[in-house]
Protein backbone atom coordinates (compact mmCIF):
# COMPACT_ATOMS: atom_id res chain seq x y z
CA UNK A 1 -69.62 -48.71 46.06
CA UNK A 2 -66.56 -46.80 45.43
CA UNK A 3 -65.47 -45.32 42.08
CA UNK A 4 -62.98 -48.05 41.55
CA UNK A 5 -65.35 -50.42 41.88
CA UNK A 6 -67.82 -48.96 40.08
CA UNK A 7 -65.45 -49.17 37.09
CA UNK A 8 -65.90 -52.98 37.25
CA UNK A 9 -62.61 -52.76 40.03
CA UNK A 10 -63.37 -55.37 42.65
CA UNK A 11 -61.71 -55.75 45.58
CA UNK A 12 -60.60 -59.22 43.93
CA UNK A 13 -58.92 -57.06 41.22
CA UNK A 14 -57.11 -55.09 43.52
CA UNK A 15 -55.78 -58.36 45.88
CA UNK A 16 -54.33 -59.67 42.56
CA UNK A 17 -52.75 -56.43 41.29
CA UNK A 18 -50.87 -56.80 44.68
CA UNK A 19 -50.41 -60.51 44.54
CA UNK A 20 -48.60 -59.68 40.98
CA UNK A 21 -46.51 -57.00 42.61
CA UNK A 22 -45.34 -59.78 45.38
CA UNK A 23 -44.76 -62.15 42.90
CA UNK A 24 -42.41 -60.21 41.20
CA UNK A 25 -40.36 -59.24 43.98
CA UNK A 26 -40.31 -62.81 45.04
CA UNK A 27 -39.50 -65.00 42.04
CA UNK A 28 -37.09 -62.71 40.75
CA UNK A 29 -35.12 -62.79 43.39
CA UNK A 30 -35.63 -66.68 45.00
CA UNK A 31 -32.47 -67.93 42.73
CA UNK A 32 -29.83 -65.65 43.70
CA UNK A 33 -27.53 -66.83 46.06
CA UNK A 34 -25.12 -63.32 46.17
CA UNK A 35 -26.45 -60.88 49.15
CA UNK A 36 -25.48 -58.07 47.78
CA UNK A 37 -26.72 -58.87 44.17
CA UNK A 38 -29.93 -60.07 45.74
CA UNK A 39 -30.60 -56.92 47.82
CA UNK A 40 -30.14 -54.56 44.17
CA UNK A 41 -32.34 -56.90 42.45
CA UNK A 42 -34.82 -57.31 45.54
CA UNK A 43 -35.05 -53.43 45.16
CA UNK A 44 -35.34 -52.93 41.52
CA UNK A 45 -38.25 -55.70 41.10
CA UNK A 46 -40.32 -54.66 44.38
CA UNK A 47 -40.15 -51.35 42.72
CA UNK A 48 -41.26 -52.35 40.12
CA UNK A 49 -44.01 -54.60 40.87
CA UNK A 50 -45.77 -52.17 43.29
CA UNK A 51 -45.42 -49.76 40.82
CA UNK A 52 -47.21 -52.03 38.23
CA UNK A 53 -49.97 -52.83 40.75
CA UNK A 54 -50.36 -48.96 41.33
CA UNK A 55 -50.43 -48.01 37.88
CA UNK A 56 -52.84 -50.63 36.59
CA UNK A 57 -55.47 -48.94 39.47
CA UNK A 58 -54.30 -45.68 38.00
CA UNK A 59 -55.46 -47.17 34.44
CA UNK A 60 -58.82 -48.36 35.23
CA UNK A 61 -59.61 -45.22 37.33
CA UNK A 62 -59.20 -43.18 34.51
CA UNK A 63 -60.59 -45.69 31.90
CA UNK A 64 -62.46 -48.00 33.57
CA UNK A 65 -61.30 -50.95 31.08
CA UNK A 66 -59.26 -53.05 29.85
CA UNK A 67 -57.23 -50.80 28.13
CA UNK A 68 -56.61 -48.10 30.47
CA UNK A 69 -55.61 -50.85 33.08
CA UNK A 70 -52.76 -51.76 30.73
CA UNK A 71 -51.48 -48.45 30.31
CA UNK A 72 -51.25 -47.54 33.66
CA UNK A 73 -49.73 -50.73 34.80
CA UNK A 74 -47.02 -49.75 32.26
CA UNK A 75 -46.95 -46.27 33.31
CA UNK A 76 -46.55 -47.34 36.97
CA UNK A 77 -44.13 -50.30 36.17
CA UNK A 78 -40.74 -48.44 36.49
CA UNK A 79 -41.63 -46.48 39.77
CA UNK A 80 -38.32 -46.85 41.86
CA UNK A 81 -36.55 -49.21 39.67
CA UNK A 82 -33.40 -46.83 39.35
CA UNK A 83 -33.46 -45.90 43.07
CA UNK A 84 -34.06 -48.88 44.18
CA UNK A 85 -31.12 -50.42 42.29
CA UNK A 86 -28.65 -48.04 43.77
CA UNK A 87 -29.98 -48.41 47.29
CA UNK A 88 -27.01 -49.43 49.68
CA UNK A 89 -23.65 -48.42 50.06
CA UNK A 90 -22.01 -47.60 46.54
CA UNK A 91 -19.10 -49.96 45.88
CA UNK A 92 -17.27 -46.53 45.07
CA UNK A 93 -17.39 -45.73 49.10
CA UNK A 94 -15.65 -48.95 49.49
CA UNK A 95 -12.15 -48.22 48.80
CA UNK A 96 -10.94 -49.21 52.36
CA UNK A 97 -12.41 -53.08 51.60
CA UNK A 98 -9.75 -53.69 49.45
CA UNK A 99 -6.77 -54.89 49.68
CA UNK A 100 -5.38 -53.86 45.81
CA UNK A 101 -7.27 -50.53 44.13
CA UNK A 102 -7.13 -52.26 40.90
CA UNK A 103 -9.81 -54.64 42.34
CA UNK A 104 -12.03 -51.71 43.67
CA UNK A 105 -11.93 -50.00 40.24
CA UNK A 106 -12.72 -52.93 38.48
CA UNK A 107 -15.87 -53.27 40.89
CA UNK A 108 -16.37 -49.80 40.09
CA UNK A 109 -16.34 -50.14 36.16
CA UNK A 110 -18.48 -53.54 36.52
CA UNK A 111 -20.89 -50.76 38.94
CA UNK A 112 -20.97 -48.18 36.20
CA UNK A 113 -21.83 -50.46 33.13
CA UNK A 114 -24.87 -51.83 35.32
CA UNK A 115 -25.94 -48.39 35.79
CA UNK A 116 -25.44 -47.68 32.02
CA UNK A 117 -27.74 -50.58 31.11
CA UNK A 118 -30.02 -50.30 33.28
CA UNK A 119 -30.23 -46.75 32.28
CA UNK A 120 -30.86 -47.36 29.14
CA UNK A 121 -33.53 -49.56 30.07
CA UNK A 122 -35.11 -47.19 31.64
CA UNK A 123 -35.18 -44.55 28.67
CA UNK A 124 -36.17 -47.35 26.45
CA UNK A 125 -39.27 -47.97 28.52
CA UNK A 126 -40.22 -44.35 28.84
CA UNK A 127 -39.94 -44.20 25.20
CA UNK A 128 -43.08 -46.64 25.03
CA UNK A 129 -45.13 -45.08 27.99
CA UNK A 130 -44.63 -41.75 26.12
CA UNK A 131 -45.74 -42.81 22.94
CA UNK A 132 -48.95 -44.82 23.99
CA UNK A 133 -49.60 -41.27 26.38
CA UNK A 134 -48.98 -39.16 23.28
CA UNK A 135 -51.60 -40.97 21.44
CA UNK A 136 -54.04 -41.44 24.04
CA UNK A 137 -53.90 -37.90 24.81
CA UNK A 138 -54.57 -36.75 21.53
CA UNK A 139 -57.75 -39.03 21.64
CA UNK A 140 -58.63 -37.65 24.71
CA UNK A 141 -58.66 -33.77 23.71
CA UNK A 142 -60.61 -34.78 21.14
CA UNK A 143 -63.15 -36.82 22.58
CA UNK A 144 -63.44 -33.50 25.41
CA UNK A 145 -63.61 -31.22 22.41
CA UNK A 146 -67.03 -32.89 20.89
CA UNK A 147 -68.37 -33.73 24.47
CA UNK A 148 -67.89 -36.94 24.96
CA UNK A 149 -66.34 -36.77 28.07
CA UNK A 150 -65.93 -34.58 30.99
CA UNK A 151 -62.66 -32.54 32.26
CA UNK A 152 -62.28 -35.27 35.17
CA UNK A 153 -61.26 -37.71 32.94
CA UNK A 154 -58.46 -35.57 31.17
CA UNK A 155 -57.52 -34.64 34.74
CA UNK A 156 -57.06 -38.16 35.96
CA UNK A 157 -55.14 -38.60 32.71
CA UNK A 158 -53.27 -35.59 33.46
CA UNK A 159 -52.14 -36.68 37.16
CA UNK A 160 -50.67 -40.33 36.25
CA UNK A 161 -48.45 -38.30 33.79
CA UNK A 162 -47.37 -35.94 36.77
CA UNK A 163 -46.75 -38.96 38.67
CA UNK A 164 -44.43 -40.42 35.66
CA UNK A 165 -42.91 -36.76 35.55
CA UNK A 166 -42.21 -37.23 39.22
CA UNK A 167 -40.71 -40.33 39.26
CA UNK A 168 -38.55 -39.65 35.88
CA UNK A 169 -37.00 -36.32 37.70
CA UNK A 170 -36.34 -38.55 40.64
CA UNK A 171 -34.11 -41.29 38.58
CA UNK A 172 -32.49 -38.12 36.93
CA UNK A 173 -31.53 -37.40 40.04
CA UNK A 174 -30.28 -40.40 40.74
CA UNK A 175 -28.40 -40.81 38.06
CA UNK A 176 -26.52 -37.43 38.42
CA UNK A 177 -25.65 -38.59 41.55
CA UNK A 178 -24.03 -41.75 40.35
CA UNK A 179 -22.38 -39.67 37.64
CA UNK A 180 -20.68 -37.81 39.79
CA UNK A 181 -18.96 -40.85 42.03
CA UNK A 182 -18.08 -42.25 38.47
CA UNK A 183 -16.27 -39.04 38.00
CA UNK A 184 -14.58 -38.98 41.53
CA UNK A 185 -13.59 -42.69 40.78
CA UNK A 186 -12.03 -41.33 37.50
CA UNK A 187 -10.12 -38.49 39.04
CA UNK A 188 -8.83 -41.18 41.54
CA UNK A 189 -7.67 -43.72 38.48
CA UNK A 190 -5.96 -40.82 36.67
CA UNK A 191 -4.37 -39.50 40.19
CA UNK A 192 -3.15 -43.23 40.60
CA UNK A 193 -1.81 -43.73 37.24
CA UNK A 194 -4.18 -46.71 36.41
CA UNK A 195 -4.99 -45.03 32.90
CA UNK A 196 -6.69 -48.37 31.18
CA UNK A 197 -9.07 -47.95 34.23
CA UNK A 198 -9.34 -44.03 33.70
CA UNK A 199 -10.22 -44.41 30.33
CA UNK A 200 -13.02 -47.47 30.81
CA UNK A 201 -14.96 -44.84 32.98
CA UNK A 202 -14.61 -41.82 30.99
CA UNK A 203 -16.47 -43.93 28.53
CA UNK A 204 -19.12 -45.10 30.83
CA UNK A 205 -19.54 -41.41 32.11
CA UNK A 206 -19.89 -40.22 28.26
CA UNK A 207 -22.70 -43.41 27.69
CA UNK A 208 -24.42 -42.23 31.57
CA UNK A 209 -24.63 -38.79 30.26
CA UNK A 210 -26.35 -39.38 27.04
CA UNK A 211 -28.74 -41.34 29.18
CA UNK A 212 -29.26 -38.64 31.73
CA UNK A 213 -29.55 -35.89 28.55
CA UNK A 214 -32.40 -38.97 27.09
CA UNK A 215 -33.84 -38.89 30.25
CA UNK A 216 -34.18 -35.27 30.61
CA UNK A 217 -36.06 -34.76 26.76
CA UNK A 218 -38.14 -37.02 27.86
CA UNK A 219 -39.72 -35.47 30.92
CA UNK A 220 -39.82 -32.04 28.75
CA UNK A 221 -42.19 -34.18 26.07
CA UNK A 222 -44.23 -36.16 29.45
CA UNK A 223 -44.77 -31.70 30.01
CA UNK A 224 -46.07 -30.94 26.83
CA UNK A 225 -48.29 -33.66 27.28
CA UNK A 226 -49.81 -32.82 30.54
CA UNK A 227 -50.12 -29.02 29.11
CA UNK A 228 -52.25 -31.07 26.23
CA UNK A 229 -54.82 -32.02 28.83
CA UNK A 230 -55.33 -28.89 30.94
CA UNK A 231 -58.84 -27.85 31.33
């Protein structure tokens, strides 16, 4: 029996984290009708659904309950979401398509308030993965401290939060990346003279940056955490 299983983990448990991980890519997706809206949202839920299959093994490997499996479904549930949304070509490469450039911008601006929400999104979620890791990991230097468990666990502990940190600098890279068509989109408004346009994505790049800048405190406190549980 493996250590998985041996955590109560059955086989059984582990088809179903995958069935739910289907399931989401699947359902979310069945009613859209729009190719290219369907292949974003085909990317940001199977993302998302593996990840919350992977994380939720992650959870009861390192706490064998309940709990733990909870935590790490959370922890796992945003794995490739941002990515996985921009995959494709950007509608800023698409100039060429179309036949008037105030229609491209305005596909451009629609693109970069998407980003900015789901962005936000994104930090909001980490907010609550950091939190409940804050406080678990506080619980578990404590419970190491007086004995109670051994360094393996904080280790386990330790590597979903590297995993977390991995996949947070990954969306910041993203994100800089889209940042920086938004601001070669902008240049090409202001070159133009379409100024309402100009001024609808300096905005957007102001609100993306404050998300990046969110983004980026938060890895530094996911850091401090894993420091917490070094043995």
């Amino acid at each position: 029996m493996n250590s998985l299983s041996g955590n109560g983990f059955s086989k059984t448990g582990m088809a179903v984290c995958l069935a739910l991980a289907m399931s989401l890519s699947a359902t979310g997706c069945s009613n859209i009708h729009d190719d290219s809206t369907r292949t974003k949202t085909e990317g940001t839920l199977t993302g998302a659904g593996v990840g919350a299959a992977v994380g939720a093994l992650l959870g009861l490997a390192i706490g064998g309950n309940t709990e733990g499996t909870l935590l790490g479904a959370a922890i796992g549930a945003g794995v490739g979401s941002l990515s996985g949304f921009m995959v494709g070509k950007h509608v800023a490469d698409k100039k060429a398509e179309y036949a008037r450039r105030e229609d491209w911008l305005d596909d451009c601006i629609d693109h970069a308030r998407t980003v900015t929400a789901e962005s936000k999104k994104k930090n909001d979620s980490l907010r609550q993965k950091i939190a409940a890791l804050d406080k678990e990991s506080k619980e578990l230097q404590t419970a190491y401290k007086k004995k109670q468990i051994k360094s393996q666990q904080l280790a386990k502990e330790r590597k979903s939060i590297e995993s977390l940190q991995k996949e947070t600098s990954d969306n910041i890279k993203v994100l800089k990346e889209e940042k920086a068509k938004q601001l070669a989109v902008a240049k090409d408004a202001k070159s133009g003279n379409n100024t309402k346009e100009a001024k609808i994505l300096d905005a957007e790049i102001q609100k993306l940056n404050k998300e990046i800048k969110q983004m980026e405190d938060s890895n530094k406190k996911l850091a401090n955490i894993s420091a917490r549980l070094a043995v």
